[in-house]
Protein backbone atom coordinates (compact mmCIF):
# COMPACT_ATOMS: atom_id res chain seq x y z
CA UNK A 1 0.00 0.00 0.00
CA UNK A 2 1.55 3.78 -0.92
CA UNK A 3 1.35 6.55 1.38
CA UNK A 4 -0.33 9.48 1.21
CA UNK A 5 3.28 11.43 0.13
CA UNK A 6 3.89 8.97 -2.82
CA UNK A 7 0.33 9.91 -4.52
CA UNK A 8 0.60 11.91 -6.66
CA UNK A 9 -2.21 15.28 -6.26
CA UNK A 10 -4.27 14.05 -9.21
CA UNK A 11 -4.37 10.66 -7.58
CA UNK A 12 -5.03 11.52 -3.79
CA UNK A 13 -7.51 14.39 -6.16
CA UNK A 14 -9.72 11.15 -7.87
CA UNK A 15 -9.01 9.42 -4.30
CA UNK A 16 -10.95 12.14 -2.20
CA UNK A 17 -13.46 12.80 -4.85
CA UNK A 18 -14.41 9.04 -4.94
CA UNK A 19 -14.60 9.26 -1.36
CA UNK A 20 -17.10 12.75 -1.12
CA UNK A 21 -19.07 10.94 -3.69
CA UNK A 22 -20.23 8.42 -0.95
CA UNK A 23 -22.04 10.65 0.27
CA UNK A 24 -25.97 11.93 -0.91
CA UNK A 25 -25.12 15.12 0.06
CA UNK A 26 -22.23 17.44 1.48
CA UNK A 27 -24.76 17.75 4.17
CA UNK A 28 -24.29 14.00 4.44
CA UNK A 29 -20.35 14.31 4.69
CA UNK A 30 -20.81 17.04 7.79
CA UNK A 31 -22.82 14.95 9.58
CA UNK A 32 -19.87 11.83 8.84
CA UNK A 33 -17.15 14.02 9.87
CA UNK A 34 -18.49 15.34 13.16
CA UNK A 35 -18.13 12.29 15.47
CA UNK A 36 -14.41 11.98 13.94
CA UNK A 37 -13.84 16.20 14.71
CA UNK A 38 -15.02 15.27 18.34
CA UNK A 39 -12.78 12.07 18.24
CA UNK A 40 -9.34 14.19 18.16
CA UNK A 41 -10.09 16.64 20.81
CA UNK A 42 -12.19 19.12 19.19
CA UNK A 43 -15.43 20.11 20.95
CA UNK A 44 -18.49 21.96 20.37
CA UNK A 45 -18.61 20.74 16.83
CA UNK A 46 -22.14 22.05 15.14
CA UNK A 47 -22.92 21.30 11.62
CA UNK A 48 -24.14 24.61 10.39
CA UNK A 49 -27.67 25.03 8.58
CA UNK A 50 -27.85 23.79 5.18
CA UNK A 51 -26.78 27.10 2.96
CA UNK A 52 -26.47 25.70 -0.30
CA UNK A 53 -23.31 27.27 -1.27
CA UNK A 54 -21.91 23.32 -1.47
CA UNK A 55 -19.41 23.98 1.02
CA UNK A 56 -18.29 22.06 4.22
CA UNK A 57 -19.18 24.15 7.30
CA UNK A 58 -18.56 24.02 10.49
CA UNK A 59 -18.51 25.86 14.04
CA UNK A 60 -15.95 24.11 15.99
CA UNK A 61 -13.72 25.09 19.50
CA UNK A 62 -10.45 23.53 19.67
CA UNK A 63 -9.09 22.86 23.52
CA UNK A 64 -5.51 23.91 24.19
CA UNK A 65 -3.52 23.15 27.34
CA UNK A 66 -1.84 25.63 28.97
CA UNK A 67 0.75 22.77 30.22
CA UNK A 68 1.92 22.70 26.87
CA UNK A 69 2.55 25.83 25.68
C-alpha cells in the first residue's frame, strides 16, 4: 500500500473525490465528519444550517492546554 506522500495530487484528487461521492449530500459528509472532529479533541462541533453554497461548514472550538505551551 503507498502513502499518502507517494500519490501523486491528481491521484489523492480522484481518491478524495471518490470518497465525497459516498455521500448523498455534502450535508451528508458534515454529519460523517463530526463524530471523527469530536474524536481528536475538538469540541463543540455544530454542523451549520444547510446554505447551499456546497461547502463544508462548520462551528468548531479547539481545547488547548496551557501545560503545553
Amino acid at each position: 500500500m503507498r502513502t499518502i506522500k507517494e500519490l501523486s495530487k491528481a491521484e489523492l484528487g480522484k481518491i478524495l473525490d471518490e470518497f465525497y461521492h459516498q455521500f448523498e449530500t455534502g450535508y451528508d459528509f458534515e454529519e460523517f465528519l463530526k463524530p471523527f472532529l469530536e474524536s481528536i479533541g475538538l469540541s463543540e462541533v455544530e454542523v451549520t444550517s444547510k446554505s447551499g453554497d456546497g461547502g463544508i461548514d462548520f462551528v468548531l472550538l479547539a481545547l488547548v492546554s496551557l501545560r503545553h505551551l
